[in-house]
PDB file of N, CA and C in Angstrom:
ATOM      1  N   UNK A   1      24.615 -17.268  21.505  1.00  0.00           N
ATOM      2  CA  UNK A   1      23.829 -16.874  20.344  1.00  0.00           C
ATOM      3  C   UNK A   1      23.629 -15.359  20.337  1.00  0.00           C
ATOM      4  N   UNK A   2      23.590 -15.185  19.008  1.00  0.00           N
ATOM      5  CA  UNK A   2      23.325 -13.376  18.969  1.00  0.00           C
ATOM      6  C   UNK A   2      22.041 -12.884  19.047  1.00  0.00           C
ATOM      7  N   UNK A   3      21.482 -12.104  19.138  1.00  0.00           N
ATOM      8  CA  UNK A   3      20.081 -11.089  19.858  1.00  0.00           C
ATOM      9  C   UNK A   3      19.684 -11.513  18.162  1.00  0.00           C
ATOM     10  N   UNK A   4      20.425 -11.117  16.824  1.00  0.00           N
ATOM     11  CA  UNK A   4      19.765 -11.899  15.402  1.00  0.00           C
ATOM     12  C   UNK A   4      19.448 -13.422  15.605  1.00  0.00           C
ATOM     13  N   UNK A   5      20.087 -13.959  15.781  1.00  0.00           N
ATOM     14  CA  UNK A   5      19.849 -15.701  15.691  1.00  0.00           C
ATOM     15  C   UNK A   5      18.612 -15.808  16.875  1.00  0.00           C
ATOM     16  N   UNK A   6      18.903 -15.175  18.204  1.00  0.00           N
ATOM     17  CA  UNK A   6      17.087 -15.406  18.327  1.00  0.00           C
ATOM     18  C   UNK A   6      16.279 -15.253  18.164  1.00  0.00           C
ATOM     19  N   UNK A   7      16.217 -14.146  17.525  1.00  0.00           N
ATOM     20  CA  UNK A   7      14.995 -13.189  16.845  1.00  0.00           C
ATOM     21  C   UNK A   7      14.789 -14.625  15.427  1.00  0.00           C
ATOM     22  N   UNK A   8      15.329 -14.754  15.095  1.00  0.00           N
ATOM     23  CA  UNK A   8      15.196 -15.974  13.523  1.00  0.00           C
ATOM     24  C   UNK A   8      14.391 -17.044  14.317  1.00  0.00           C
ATOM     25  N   UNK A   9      15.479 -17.618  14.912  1.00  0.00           N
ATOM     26  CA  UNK A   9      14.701 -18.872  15.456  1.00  0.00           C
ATOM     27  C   UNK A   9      13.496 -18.518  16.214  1.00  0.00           C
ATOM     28  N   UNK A  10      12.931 -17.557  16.409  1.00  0.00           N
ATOM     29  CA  UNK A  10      11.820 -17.478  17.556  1.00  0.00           C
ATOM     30  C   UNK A  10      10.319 -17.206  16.290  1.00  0.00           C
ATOM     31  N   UNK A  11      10.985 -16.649  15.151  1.00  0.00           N
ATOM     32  CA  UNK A  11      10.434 -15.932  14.268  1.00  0.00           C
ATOM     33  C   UNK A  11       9.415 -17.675  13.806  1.00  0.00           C
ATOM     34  N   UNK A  12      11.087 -18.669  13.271  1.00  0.00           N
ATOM     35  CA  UNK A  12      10.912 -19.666  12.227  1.00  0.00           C
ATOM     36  C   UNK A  12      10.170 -20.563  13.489  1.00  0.00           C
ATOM     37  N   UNK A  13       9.887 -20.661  14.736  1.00  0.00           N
ATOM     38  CA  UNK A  13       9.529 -21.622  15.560  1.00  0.00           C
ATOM     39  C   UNK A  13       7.805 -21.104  15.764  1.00  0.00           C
ATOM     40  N   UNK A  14       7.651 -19.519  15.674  1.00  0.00           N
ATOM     41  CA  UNK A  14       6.265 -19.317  16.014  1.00  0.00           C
ATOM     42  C   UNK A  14       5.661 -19.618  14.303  1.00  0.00           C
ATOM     43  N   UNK A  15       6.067 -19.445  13.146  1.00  0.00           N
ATOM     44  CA  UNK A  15       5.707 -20.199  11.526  1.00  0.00           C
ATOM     45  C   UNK A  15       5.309 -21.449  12.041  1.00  0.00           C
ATOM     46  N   UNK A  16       6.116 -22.226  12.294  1.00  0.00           N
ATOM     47  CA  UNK A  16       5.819 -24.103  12.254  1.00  0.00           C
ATOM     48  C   UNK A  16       4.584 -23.926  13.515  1.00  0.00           C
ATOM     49  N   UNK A  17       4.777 -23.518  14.412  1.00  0.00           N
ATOM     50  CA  UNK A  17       4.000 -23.868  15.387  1.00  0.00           C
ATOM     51  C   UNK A  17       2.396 -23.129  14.567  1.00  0.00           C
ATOM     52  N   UNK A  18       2.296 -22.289  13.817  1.00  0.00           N
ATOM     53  CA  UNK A  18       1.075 -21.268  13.417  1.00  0.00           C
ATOM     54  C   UNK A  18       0.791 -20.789  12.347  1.00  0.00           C
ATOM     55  N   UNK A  19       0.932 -21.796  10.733  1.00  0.00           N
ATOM     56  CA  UNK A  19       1.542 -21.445   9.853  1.00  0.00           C
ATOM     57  C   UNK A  19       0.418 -20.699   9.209  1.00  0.00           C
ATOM     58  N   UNK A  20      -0.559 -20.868   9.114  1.00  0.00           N
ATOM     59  CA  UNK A  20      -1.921 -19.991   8.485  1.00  0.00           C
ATOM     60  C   UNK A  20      -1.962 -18.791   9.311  1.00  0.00           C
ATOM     61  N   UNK A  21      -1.720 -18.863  10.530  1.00  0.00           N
ATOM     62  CA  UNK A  21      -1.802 -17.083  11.184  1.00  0.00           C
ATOM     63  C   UNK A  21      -0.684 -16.443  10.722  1.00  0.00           C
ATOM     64  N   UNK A  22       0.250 -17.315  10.046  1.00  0.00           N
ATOM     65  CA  UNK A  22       1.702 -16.354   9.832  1.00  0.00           C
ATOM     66  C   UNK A  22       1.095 -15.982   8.320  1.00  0.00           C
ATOM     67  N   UNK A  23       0.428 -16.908   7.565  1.00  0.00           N
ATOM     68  CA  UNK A  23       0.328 -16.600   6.232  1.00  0.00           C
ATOM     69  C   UNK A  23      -0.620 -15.384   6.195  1.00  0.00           C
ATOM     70  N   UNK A  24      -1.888 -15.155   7.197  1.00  0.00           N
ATOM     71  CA  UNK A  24      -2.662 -14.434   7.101  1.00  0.00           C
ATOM     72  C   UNK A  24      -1.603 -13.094   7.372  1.00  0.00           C
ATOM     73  N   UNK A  25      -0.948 -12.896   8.714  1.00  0.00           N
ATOM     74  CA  UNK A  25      -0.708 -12.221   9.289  1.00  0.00           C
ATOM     75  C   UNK A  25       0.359 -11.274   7.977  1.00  0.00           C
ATOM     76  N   UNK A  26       1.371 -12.256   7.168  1.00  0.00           N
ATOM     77  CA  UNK A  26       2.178 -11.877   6.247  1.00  0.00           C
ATOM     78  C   UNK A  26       1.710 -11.406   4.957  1.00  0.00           C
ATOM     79  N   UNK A  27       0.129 -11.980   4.376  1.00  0.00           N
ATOM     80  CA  UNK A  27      -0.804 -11.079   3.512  1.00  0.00           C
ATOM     81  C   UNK A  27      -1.332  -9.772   4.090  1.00  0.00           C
ATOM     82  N   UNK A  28      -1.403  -9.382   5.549  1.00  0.00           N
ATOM     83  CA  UNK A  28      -2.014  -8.563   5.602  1.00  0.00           C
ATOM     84  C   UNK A  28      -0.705  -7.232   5.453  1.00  0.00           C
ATOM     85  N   UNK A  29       0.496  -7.615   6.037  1.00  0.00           N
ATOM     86  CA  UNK A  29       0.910  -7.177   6.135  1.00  0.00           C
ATOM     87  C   UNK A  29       1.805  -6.731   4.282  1.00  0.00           C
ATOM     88  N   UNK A  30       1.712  -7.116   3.335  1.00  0.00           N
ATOM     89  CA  UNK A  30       2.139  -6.755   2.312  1.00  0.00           C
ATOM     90  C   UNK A  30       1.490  -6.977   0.733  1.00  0.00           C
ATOM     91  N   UNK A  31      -0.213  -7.607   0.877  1.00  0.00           N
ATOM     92  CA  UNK A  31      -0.440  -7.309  -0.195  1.00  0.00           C
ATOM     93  C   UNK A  31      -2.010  -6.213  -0.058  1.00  0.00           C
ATOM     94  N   UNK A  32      -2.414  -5.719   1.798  1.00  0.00           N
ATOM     95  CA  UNK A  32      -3.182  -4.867   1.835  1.00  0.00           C
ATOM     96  C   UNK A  32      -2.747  -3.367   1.495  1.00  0.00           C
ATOM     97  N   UNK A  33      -1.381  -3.495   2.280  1.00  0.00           N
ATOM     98  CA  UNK A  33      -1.035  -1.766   1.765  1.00  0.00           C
ATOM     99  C   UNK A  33      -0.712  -1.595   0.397  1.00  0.00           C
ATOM    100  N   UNK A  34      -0.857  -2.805  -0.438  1.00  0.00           N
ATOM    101  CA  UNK A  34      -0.406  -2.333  -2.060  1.00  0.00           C
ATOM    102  C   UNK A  34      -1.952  -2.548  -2.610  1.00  0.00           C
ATOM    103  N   UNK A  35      -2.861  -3.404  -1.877  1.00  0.00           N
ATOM    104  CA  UNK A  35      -4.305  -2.565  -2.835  1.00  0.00           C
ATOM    105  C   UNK A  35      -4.683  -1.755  -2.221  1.00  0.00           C
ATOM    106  N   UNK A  36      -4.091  -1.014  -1.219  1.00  0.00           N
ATOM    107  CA  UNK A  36      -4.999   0.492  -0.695  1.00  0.00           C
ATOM    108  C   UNK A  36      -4.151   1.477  -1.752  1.00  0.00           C
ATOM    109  N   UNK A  37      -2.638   1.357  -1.693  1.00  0.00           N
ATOM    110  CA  UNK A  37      -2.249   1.869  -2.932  1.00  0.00           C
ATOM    111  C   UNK A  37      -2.556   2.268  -4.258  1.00  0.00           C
ATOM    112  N   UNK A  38      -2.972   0.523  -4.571  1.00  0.00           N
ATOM    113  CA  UNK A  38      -3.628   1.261  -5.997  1.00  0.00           C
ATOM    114  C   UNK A  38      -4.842   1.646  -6.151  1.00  0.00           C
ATOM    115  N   UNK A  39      -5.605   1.170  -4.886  1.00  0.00           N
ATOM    116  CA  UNK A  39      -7.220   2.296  -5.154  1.00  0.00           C
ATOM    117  C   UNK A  39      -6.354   3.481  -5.169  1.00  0.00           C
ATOM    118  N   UNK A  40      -5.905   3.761  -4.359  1.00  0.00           N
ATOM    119  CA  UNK A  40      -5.509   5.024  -4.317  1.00  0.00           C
ATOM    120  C   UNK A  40      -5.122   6.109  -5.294  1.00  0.00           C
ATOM    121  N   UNK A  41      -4.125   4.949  -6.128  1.00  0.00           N
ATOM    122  CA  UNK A  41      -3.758   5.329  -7.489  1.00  0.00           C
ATOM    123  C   UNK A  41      -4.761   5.368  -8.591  1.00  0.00           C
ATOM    124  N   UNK A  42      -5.603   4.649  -8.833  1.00  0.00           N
ATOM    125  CA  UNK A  42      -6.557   4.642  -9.373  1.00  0.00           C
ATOM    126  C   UNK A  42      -7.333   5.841  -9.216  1.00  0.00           C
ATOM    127  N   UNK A  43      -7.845   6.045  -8.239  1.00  0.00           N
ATOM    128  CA  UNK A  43      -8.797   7.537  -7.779  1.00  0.00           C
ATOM    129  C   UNK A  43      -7.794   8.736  -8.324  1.00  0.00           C
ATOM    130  N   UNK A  44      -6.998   9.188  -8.383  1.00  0.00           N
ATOM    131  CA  UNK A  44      -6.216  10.041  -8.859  1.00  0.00           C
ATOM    132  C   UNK A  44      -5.505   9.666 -10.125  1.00  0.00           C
ATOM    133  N   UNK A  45      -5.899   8.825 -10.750  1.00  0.00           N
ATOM    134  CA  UNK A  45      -6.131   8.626 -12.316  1.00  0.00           C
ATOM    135  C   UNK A  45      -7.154   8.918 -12.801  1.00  0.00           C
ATOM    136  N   UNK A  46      -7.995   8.627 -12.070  1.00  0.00           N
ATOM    137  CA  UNK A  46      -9.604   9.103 -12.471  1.00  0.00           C
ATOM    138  C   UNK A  46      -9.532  10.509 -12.534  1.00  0.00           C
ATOM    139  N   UNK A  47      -9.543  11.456 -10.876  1.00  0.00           N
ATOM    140  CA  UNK A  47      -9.724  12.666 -11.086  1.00  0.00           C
ATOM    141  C   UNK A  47      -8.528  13.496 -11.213  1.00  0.00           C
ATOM    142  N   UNK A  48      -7.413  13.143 -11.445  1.00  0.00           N
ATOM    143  CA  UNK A  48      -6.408  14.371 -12.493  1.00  0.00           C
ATOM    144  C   UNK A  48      -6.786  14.730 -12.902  1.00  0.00           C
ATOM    145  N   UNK A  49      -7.422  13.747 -14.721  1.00  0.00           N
ATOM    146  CA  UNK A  49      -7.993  14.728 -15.705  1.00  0.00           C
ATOM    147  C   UNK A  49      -8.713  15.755 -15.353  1.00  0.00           C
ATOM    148  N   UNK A  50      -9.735  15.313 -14.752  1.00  0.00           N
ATOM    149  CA  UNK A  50     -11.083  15.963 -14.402  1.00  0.00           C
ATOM    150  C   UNK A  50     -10.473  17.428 -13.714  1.00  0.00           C
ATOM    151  N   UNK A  51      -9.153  17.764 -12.817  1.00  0.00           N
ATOM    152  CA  UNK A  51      -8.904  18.299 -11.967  1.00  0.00           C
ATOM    153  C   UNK A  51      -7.873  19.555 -13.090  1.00  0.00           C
ATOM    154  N   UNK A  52      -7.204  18.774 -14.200  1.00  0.00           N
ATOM    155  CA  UNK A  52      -6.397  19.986 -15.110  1.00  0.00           C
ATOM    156  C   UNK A  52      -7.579  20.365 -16.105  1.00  0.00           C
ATOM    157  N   UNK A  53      -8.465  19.472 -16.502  1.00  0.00           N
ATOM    158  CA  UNK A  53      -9.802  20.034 -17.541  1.00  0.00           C
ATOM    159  C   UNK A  53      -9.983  21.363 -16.682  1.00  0.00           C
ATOM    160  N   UNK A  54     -10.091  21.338 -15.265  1.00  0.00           N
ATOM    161  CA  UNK A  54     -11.064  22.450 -14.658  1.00  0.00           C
ATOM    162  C   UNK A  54     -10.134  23.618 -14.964  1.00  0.00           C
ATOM    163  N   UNK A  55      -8.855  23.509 -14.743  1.00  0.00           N
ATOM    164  CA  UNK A  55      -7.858  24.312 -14.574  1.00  0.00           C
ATOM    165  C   UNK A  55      -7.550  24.981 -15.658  1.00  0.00           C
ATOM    166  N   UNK A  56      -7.913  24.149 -16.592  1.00  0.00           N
ATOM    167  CA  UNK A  56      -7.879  24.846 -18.001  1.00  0.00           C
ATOM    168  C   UNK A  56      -8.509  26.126 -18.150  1.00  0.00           C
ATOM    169  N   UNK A  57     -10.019  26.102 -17.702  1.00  0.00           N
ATOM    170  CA  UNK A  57     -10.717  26.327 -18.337  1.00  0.00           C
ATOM    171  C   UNK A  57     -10.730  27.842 -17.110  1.00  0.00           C
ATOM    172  N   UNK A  58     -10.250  27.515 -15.909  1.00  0.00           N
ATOM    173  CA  UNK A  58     -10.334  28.386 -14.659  1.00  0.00           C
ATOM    174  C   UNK A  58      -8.673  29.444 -15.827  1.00  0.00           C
ATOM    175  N   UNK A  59      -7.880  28.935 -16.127  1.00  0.00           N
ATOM    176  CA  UNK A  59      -7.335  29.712 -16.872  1.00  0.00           C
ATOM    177  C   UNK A  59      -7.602  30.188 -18.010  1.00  0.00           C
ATOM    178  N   UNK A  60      -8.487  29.855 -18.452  1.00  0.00           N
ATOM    179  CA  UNK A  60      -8.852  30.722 -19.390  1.00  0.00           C
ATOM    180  C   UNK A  60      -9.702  31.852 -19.451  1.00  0.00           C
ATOM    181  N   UNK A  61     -10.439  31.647 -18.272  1.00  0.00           N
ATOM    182  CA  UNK A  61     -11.055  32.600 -18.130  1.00  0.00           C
ATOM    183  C   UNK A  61      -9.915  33.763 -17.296  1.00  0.00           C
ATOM    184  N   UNK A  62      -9.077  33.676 -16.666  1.00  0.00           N
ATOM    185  CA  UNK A  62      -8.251  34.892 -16.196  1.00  0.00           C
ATOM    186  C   UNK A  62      -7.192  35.669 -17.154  1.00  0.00           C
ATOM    187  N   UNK A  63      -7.035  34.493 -18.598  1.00  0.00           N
ATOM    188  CA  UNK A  63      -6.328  35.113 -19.388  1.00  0.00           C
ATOM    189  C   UNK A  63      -7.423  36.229 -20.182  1.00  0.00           C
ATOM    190  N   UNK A  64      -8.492  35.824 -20.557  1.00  0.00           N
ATOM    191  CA  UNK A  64      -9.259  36.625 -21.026  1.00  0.00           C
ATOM    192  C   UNK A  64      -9.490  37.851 -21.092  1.00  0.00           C
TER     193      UNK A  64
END
């Protein structure tokens, strides 16, 4: 057997033997880093605006 085929079978044997720690373990692992993401994204939707409004206005006063 190849170093892949045990890695599978060892993978698909610790699932059956543990299937809620695999499910937990497989949510944590791919739907936490996509809502830290979109807070993330979110917070810098929020303060862009807020961040080119300032910039505006920080340029306008140097064009002046």
């Amino acid at each position: 057997m190849s170093v892949l085929a045990v890695a599978v079978h060892a993978s698909v044997k610790a699932v059956l033997a543990s299937p809620l720690t695999m499910a937990l373990w497989g949510i944590d692992r791919r739907i936490v880093p996509d809502a830290r993401f979109l807070i993330a994204f979110l917070g810098l939707a929020f303060m862009l605006p807020i961040l080119v409004h300032a910039n505006w206005h920080l340029y306008r006063k140097v064009v002046q």
